[in-house]
Protein backbone atom coordinates (compact mmCIF):
# COMPACT_ATOMS: atom_id res chain seq x y z
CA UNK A 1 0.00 0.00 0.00
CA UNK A 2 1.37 3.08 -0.82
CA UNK A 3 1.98 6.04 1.67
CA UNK A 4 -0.66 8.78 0.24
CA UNK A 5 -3.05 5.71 0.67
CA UNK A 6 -2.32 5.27 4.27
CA UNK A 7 -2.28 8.88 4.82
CA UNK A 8 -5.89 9.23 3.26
CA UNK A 9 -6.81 6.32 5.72
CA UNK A 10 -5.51 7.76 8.72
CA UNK A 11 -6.99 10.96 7.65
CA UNK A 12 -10.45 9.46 7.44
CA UNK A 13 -10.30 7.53 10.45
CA UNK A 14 -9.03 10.54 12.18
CA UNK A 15 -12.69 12.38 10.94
CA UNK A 16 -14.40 9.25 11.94
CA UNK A 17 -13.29 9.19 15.29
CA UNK A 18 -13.76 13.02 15.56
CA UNK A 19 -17.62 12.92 14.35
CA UNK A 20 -17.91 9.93 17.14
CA UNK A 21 -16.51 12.14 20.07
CA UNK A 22 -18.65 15.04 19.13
CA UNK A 23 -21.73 12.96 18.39
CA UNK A 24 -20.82 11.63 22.13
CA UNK A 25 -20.48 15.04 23.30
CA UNK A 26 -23.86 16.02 21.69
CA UNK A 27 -25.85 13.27 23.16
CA UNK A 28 -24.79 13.57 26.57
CA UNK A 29 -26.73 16.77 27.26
CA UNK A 30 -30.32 15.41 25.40
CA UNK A 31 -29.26 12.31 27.83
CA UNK A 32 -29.43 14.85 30.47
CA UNK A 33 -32.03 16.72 29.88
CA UNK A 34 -34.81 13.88 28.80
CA UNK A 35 -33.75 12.09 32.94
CA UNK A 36 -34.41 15.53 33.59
CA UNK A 37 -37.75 15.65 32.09
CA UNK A 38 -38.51 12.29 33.44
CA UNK A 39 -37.84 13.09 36.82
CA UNK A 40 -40.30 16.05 37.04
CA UNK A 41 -43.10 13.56 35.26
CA UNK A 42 -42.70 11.73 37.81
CA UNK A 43 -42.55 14.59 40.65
CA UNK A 44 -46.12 16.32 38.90
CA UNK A 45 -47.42 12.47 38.69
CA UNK A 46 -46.79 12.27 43.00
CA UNK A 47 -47.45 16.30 43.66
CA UNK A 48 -50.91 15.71 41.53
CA UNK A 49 -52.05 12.18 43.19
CA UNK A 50 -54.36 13.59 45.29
CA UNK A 51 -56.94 14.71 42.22
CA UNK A 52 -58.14 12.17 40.38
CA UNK A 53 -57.28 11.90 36.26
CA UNK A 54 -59.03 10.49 33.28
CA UNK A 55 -56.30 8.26 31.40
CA UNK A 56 -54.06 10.14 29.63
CA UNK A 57 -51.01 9.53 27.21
CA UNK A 58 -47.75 10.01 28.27
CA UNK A 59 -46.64 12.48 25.73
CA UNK A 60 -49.93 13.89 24.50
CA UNK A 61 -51.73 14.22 27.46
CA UNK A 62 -55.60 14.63 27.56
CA UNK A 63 -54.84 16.52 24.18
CA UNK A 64 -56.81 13.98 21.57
CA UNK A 65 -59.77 14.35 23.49
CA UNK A 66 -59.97 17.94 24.68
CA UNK A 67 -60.40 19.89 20.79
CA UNK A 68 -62.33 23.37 20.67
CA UNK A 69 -65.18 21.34 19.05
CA UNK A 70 -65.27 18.50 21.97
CA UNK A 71 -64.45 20.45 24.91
CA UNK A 72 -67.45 21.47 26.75
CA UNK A 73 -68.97 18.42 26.37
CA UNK A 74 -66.16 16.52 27.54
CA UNK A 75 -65.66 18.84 30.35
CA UNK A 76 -69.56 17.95 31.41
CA UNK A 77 -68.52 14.51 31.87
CA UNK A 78 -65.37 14.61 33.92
CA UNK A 79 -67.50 17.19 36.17
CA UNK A 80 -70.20 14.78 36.75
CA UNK A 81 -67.87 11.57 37.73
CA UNK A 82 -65.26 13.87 39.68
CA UNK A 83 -67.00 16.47 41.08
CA UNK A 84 -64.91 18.61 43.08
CA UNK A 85 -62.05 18.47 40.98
CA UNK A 86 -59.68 16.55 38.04
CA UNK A 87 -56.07 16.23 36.29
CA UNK A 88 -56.10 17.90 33.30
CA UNK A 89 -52.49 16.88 30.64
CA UNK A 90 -52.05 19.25 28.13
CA UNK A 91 -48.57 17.12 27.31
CA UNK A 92 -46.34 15.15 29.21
CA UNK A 93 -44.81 17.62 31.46
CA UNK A 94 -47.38 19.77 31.59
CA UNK A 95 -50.53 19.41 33.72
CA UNK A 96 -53.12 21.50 35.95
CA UNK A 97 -55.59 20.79 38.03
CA UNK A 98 -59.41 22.03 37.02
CA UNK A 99 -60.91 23.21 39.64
CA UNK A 100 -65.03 23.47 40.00
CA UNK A 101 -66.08 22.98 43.32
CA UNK A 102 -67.54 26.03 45.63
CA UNK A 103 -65.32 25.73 48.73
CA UNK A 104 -62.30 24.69 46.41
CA UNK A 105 -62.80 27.82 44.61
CA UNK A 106 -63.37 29.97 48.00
CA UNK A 107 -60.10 28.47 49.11
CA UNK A 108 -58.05 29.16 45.80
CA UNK A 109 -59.39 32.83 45.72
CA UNK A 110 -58.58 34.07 49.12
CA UNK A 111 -61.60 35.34 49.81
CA UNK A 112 -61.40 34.67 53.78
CA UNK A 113 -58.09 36.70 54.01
CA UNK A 114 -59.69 39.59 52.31
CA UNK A 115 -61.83 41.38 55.28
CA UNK A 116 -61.75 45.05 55.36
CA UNK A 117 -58.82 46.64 52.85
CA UNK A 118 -56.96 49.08 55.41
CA UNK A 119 -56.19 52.58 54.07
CA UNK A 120 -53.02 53.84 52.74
CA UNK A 121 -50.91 51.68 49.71
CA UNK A 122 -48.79 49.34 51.47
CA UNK A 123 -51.01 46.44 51.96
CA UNK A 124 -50.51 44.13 54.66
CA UNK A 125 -49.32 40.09 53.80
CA UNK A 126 -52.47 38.95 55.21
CA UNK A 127 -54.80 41.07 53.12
CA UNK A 128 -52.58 39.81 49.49
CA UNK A 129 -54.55 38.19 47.58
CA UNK A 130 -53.35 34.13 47.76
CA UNK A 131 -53.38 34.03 43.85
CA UNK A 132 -51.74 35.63 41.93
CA UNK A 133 -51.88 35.16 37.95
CA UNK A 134 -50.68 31.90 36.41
CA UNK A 135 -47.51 32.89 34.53
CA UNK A 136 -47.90 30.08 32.12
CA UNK A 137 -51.23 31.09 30.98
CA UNK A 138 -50.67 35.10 31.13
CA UNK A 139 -47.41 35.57 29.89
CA UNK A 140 -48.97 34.92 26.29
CA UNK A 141 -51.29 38.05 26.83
CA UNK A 142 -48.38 40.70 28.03
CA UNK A 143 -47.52 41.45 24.40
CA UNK A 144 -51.52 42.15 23.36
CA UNK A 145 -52.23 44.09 26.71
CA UNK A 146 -49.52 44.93 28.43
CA UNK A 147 -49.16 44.38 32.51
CA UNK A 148 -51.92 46.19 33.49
CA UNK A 149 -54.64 45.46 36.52
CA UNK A 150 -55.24 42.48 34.67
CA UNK A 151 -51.42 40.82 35.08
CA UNK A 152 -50.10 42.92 38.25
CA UNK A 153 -48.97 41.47 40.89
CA UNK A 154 -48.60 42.13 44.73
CA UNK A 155 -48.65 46.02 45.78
CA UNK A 156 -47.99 47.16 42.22
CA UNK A 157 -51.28 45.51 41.70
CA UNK A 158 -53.11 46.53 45.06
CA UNK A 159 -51.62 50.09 44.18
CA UNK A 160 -53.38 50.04 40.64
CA UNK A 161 -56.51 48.22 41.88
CA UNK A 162 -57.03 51.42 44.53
CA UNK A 163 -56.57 54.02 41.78
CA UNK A 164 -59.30 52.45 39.21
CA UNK A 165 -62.10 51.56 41.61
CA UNK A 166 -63.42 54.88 42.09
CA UNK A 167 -63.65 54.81 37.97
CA UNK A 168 -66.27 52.15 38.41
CA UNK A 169 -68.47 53.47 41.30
CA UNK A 170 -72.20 52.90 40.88
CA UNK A 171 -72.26 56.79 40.51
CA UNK A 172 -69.61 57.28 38.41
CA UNK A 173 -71.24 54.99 36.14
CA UNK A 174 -74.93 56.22 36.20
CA UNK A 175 -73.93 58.90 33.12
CA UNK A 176 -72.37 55.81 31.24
CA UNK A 177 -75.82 54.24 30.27
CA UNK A 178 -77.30 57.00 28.57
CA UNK A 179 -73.98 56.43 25.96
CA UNK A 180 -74.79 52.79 26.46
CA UNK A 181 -78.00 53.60 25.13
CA UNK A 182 -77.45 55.02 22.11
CA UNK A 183 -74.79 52.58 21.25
CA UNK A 184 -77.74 49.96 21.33
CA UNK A 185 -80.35 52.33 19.55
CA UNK A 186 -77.41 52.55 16.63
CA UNK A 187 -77.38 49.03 16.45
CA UNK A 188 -81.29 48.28 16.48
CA UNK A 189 -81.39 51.10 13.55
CA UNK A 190 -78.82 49.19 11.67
CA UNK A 191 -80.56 48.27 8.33
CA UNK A 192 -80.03 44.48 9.16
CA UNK A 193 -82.96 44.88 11.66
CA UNK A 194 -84.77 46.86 9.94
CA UNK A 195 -88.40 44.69 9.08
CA UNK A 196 -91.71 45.83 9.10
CA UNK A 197 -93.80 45.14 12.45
CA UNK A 198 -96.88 43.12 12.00
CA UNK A 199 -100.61 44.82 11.54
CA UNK A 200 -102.03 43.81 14.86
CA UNK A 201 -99.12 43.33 18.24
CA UNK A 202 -100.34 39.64 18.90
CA UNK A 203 -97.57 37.12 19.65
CA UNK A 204 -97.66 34.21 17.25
CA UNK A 205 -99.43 36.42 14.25
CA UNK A 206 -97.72 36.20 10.64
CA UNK A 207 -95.30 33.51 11.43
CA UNK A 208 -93.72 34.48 8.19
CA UNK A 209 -92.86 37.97 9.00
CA UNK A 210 -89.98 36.68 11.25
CA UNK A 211 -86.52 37.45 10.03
CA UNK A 212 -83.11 36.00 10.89
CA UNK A 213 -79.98 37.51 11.63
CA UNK A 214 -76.58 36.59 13.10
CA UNK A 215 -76.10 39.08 15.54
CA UNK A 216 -72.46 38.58 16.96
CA UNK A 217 -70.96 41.18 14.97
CA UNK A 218 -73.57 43.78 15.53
CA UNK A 219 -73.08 43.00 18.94
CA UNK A 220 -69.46 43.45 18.82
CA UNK A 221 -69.48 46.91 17.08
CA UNK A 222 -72.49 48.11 19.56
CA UNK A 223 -70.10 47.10 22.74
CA UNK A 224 -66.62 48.75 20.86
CA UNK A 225 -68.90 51.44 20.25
CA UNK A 226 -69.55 51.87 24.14
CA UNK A 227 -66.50 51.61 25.14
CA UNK A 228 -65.04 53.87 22.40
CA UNK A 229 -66.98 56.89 23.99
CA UNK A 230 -66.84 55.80 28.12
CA UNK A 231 -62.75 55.38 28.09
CA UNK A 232 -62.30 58.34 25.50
CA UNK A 233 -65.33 60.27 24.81
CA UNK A 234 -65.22 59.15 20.91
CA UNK A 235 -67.71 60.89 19.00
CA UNK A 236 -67.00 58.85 15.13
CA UNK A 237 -69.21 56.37 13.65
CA UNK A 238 -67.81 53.00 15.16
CA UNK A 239 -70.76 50.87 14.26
CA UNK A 240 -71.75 51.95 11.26
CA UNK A 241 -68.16 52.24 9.53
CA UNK A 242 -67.93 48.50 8.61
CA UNK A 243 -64.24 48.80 8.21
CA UNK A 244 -63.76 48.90 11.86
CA UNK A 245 -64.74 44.89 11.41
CA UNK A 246 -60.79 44.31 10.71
CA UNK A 247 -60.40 45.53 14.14
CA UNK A 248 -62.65 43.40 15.90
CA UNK A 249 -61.48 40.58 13.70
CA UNK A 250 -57.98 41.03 14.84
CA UNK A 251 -59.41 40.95 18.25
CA UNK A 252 -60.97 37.43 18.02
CA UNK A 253 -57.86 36.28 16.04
CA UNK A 254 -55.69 37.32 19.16
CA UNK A 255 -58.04 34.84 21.47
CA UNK A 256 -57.92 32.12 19.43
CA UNK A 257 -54.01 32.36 18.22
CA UNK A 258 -53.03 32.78 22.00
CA UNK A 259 -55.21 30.08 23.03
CA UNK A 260 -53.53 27.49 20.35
CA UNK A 261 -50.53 28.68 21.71
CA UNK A 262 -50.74 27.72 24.76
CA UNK A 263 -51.73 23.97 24.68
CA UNK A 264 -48.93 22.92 21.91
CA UNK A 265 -45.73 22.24 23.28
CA UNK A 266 -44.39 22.75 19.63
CA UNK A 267 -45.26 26.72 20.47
CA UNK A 268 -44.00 27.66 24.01
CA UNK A 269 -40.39 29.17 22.53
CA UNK A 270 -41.05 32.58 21.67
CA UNK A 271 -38.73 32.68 19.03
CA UNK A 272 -39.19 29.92 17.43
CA UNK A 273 -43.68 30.89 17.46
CA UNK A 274 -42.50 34.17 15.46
CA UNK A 275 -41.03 32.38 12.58
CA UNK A 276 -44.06 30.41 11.65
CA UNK A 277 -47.23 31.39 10.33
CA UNK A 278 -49.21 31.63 13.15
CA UNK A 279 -46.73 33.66 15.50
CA UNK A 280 -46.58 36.02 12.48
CA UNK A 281 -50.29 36.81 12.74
CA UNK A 282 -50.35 37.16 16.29
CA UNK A 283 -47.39 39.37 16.17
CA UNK A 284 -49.45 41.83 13.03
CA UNK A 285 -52.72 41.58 15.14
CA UNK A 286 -51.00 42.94 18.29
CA UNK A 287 -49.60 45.50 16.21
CA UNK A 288 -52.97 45.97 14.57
CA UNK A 289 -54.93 46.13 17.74
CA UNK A 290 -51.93 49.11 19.68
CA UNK A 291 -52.33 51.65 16.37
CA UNK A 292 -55.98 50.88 15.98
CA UNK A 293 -56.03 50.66 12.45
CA UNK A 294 -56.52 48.59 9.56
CA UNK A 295 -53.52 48.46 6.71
CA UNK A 296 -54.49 49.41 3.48
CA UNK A 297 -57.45 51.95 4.82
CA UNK A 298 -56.45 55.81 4.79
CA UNK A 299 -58.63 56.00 8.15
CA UNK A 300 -57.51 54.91 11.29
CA UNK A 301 -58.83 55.02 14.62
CA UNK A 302 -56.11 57.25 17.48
CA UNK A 303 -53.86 54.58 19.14
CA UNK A 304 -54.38 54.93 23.34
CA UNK A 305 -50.72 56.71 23.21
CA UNK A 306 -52.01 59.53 20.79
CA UNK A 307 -55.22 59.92 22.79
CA UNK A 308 -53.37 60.30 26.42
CA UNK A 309 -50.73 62.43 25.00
CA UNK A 310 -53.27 65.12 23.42
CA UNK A 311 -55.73 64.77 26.48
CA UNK A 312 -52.53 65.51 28.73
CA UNK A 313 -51.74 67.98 26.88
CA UNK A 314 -54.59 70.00 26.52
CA UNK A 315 -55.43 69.22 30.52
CA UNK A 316 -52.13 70.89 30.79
CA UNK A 317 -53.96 74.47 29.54
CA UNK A 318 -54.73 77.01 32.33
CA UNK A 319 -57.94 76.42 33.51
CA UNK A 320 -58.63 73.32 31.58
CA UNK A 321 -58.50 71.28 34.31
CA UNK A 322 -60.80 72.43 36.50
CA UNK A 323 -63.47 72.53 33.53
CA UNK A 324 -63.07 69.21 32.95
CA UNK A 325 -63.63 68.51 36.63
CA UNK A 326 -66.62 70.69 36.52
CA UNK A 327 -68.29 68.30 33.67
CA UNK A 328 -71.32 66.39 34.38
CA UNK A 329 -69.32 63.23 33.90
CA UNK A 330 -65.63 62.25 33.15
CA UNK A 331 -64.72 59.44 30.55
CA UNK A 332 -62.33 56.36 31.73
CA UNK A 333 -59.11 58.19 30.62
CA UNK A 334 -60.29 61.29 32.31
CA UNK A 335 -60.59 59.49 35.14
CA UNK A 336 -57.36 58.03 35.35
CA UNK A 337 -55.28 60.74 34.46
CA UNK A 338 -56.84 62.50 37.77
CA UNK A 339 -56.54 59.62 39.90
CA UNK A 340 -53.29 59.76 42.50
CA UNK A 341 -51.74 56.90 45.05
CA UNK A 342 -51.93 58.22 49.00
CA UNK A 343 -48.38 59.42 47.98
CA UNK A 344 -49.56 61.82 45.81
CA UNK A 345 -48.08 59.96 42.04
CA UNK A 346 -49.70 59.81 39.35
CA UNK A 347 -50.26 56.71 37.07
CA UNK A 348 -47.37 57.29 34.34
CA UNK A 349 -47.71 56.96 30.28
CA UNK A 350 -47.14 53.78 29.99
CA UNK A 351 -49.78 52.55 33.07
CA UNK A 352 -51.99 54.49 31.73
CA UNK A 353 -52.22 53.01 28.03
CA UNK A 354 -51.59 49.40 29.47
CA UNK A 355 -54.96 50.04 31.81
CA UNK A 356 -56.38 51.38 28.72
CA UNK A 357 -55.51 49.16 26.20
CA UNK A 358 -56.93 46.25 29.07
CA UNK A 359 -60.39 48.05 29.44
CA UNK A 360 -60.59 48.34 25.67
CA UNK A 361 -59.86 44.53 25.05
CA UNK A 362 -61.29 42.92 28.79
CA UNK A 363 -64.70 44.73 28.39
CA UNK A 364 -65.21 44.72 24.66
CA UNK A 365 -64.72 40.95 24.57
CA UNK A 366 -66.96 41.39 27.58
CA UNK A 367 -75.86 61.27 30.42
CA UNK A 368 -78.28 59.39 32.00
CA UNK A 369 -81.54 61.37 30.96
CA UNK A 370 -80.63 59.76 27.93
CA UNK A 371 -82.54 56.48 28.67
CA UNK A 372 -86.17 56.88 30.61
CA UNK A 373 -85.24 53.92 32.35
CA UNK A 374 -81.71 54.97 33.58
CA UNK A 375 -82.58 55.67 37.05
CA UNK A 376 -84.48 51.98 37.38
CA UNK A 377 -82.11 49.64 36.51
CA UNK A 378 -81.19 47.96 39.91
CA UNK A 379 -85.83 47.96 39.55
CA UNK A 380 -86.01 44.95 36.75
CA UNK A 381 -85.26 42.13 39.06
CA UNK A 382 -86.51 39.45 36.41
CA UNK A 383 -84.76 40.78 33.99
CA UNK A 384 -81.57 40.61 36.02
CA UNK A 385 -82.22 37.40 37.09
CA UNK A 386 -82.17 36.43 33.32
CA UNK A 387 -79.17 38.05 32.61
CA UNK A 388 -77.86 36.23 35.34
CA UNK A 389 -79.25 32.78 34.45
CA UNK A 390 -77.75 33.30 30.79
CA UNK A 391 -74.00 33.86 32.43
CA UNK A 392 -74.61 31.19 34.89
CA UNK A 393 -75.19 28.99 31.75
CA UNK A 394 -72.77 30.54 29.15
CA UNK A 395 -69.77 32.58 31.45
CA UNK A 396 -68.10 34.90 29.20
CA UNK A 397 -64.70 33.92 30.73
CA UNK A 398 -64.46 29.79 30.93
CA UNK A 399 -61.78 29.56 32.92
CA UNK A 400 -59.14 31.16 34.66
CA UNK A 401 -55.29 30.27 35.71
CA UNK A 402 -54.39 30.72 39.01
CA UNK A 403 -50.54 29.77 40.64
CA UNK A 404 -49.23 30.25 44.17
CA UNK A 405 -46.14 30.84 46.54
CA UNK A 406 -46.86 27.43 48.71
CA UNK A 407 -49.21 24.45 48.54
CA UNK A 408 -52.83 24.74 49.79
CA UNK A 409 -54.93 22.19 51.85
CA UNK A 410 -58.28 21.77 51.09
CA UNK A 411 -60.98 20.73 53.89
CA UNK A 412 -61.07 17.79 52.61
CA UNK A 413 -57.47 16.84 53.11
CA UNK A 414 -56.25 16.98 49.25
CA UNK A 415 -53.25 19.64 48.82
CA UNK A 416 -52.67 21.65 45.82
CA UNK A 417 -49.33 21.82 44.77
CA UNK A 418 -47.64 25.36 44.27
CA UNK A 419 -48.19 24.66 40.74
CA UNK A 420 -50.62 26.32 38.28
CA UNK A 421 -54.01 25.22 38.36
CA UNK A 422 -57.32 26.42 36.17
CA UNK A 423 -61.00 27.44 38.08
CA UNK A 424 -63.60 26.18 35.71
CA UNK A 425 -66.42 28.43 35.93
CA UNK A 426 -68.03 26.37 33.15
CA UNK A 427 -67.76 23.55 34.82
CA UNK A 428 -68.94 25.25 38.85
CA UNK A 429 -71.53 26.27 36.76
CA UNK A 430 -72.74 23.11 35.30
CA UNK A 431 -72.13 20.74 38.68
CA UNK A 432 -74.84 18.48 38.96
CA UNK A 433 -73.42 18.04 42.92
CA UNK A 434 -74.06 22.22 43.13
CA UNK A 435 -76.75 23.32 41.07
CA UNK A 436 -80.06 21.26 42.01
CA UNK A 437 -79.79 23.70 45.66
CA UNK A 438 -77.06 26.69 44.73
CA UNK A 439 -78.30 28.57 47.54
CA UNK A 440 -77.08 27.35 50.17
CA UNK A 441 -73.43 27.04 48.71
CA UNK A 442 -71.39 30.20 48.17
CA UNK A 443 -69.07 30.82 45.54
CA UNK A 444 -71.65 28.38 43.47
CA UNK A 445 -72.13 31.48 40.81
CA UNK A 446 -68.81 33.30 39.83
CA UNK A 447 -69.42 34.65 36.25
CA UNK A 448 -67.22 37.39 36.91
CA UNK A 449 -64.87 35.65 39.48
CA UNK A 450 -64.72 36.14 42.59
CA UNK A 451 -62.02 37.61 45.97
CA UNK A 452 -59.90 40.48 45.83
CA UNK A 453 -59.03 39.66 42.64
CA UNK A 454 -62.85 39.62 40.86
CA UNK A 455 -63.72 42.24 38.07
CA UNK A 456 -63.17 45.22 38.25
CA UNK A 457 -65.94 46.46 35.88
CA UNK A 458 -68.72 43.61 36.38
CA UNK A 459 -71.07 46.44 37.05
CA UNK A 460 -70.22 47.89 33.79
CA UNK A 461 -70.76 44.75 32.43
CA UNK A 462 -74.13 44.32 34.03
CA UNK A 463 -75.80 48.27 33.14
CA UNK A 464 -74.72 47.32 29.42
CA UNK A 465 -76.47 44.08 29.33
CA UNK A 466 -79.35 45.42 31.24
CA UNK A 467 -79.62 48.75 28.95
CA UNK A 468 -79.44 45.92 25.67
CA UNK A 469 -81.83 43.40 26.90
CA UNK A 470 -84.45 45.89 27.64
CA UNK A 471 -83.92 47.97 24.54
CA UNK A 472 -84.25 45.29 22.25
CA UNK A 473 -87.16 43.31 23.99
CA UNK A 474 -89.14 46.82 23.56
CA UNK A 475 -89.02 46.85 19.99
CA UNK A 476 -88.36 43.01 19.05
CA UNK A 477 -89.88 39.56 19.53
CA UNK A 478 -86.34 37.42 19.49
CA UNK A 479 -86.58 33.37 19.24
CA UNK A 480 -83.59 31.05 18.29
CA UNK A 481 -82.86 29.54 15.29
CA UNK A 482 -83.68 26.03 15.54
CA UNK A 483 -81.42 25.44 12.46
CA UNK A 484 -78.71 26.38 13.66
CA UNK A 485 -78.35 26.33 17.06
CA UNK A 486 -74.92 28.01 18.49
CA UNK A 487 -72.12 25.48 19.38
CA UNK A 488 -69.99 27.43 22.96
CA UNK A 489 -66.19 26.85 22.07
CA UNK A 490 -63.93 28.11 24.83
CA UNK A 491 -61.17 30.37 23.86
CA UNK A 492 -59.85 33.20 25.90
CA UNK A 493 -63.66 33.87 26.25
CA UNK A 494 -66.36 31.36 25.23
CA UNK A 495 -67.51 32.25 21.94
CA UNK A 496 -70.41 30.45 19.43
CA UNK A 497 -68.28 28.39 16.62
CA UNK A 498 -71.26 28.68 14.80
CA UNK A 499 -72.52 32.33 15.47
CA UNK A 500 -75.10 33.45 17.14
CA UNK A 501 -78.41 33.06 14.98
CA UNK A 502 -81.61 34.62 16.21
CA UNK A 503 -85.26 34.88 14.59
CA UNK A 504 -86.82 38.44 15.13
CA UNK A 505 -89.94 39.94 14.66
CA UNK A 506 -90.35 43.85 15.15
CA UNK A 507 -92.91 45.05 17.39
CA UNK A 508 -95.31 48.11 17.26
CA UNK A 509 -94.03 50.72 19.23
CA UNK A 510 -95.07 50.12 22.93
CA UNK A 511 -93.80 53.15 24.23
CA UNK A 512 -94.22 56.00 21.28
CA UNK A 513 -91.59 58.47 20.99
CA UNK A 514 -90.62 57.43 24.46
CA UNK A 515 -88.74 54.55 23.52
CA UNK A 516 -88.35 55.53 19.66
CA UNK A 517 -84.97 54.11 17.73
């Protein structure tokens, strides 16, 4: 054999044994890291043993059976066979327990430890609220919203939470539902709803005079249309500029993106979620959602930053101020921008458009001589109890994450690991173990949560659907479409797959020019 021949051979062994080594080198830290893995299986499978759990696989979890279309339905059926609480996988190492039992949730929210806030903005340990958010459900929403009320923490939180309740006093809010109001009376004058009434008012008469209509999007514009003019006095045409769809379509994008997101393990890297198609969209519709305007349009709506820095800045003129205060009633922003801490600070630019930008998304997605009826809302006690039947069977938030600083005990003797676990309202809502006698179990109905942490603007919430319901029951007849009845999907919020598909029939005008559109 000739020299440059053994050469070449040595060479190549030489590469060989060089691609071996490193190959060794390479696998030793996967080695690592999948006894790693296995390890803290096997610590969640021990920590979690106290909660019972449907099978599962190993690496997918509860994931084959737990799709958008399938959910609820499952859901029903783990909360009838385990009915305080179960063991839900999202993937191997990743697992929470669903929580839907009254005193489970009373525990989990703190409610006991929250007695009478004291005064002043340090807040004592024992008033804290026991929960704060579950960073592995929340983090996904910082980019969208920003860490407003909604994602502080500790006194930051209890520091923001003092400065924005006096923005949704039962007084403060009073002016609010003559706005409400009109935002409705826009939306009933739409053309959409516009049929003729039947000759005679008799229920039943000229079956086929009823209309149908999918009303989710005229609901959607009516409620952005509300909250455009309480948090900044907007005077445009929201509702009836269909253009501002895109926005609201970027909206409902955002839930459903950052709900994919976070049950695939493929899509917990940040990084790697930007470079494919769906982290691209959820990156434009964040961007879409700040600005407040739709590419491509020469319109756009003012971002929050533009609106707080001319508001500022015309508050700012000599004796400005103190006509604003004079008003009949201030807007959200106003509001804010004259709230201070007991230490006299202010809420700086960038709290302000985070607790903005969270009242635009949180309550969207959820003068008062303006409405006869203004002064007689808290008056219409069926009408709130069907309000309140309707979120009792359809929450508008599903669930909630929830993680803490050190295990929990229950009464019954089953501890909660200091890991994040989910409060199915859905599911307390639908317990067949709590709902043939709810009265005599509290925290049995928590549409809008519940403990320090509950919302903030539930009584918002409630004037709006109270000023809607009765609007719309004084000039329509509404039944459902028996064709196609709406299928709940939970996302951020729980949403019809299907839409929301209504038969209507107009009504003569009970109340004259009293109650005219």
């Amino acid at each position: 054999m000739s020299v440059s021949a053994l050469s070449s051979t040595r060479a190549l062994g030489g590469v060989s044994g060089l691609l071996q080594v490193v190959s060794l080198l390479g696998l030793v830290p996967l080695l690592l890291k999948a006894a790693q893995l296995y390890l803290f299986r096997q610590w969640l499978l021990k920590a979690l043993h106290h909660f019972p759990s449907p099978p599962s696989h190993w690496f997918y979890g509860h994931k084959r059976w737990f799709q958008e279309e399938s959910e609820l339905p499952i859901l029903l059926k783990r909360v009838e066979k385990y009915p305080r609480a179960c063991v839900h996988w999202l993937w191997g190492i990743r697992a929470f327990v669903l929580l839907y039992d009254p005193d489970y949730m009373k525990m989990v929210q703190g409610e006991q430890m929250r007695g009478t806030l004291p005064a002043g903005d340090n807040l004592p340990l024992e008033y804290m609220p026991l929960d704060p958010k579950a960073h592995i459900a929340y983090r996904y929403l910082k980019p969208w919203i920003g860490t407003g009320l909604l994602l502080l923490e500790g006194q930051s939180w209890f520091q923001h939470w003092r400065m924005l309740t006096p923005a949704f006093h039962y007084d403060i809010l009073k002016p609010y539902v003559g706005l409400m109001a009109d935002s409705v009376r826009v939306m009933l004058g739409s053309r959409a709803w516009s049929v003729p009434p039947p000759s005679t008012g008799q229920v039943g008469e000229a079956h086929h005079q009823d209309s149908h209509l999918e009303i989710f999007g005229y609901i959607s514009l009516m409620t952005l249309g509300t909250i455009m003019k309480c948090a900044f006095s907007h005077q445009g045409s929201v509702q009836t500029d269909r253009k501002f769809q895109s926005y609201i379509q970027a909206i409902r994008d955002l839930g459903h993106l950052i709900f994919s997101q976070l049950r695939n393990a493929l899509h917990q890297n940040g990084l790697i979620y930007r470079l494919i198609p769906k982290g691209c969209w959820n990156h434009q519709a964040c961007h879409l959602t700040h600005q407040h305007k739709i590419p491509s349009f020469s319109w756009a709506v003012p971002s929050s930053d533009a609106v707080i820095k001319k508001r500022k800045a015309h508050l700012q003129k000599e004796g400005e101020m103190e006509k604003v205060r004079s008003r009949r009633h201030l807007d959200f922003l106003d509001i804010l921008l004259f709230a201070r801490m007991e230490n006299g600070s202010s809420l700086s630019d960038k709290d302000l458009h985070v607790e903005v930008d969270t009242f635009m998304f949180k309550d969207h997605d959820t003068t008062a001589n303006g409405l006869p009826f203004g002064e007689h809302l808290d008056q219409m006690p069926y009408t709130t109890m069907c309000i309140k039947e309707a979120l009792r069977l359809y929450p508008p938030v599903p669930v909630i994450g929830r993680e803490f600083s050190k295990p929990i005990t229950f009464c019954d003797g089953c501890c909660l690991p200091a890991e994040s676990s989910s409060l199915s309202f859905y599911g307390l809502h639908h317990n067949p173990k709590v709902w043939p006698n709810p009265e005599v179990r509290c925290h049995a109905f928590l549409p809008f949560s519940g403990g320090p942490r509950n919302c903030i603007g539930k009584q918002f919430a409630m004037n709006e659907l109270k000023v809607a319901v009765t609007l719309t029951l004084f000039h329509f007849e509404l039944s459902p479409d028996p064709s196609r009845v709406p299928v709940p999907t939970p996302v951020m919020v729980l949403r019809s797959k299907n839409g929301i598909h209504l038969q209507f029939r107009k009504l003569s005008d009970p109340g004259g020019d009293k109650y005219k559109l």
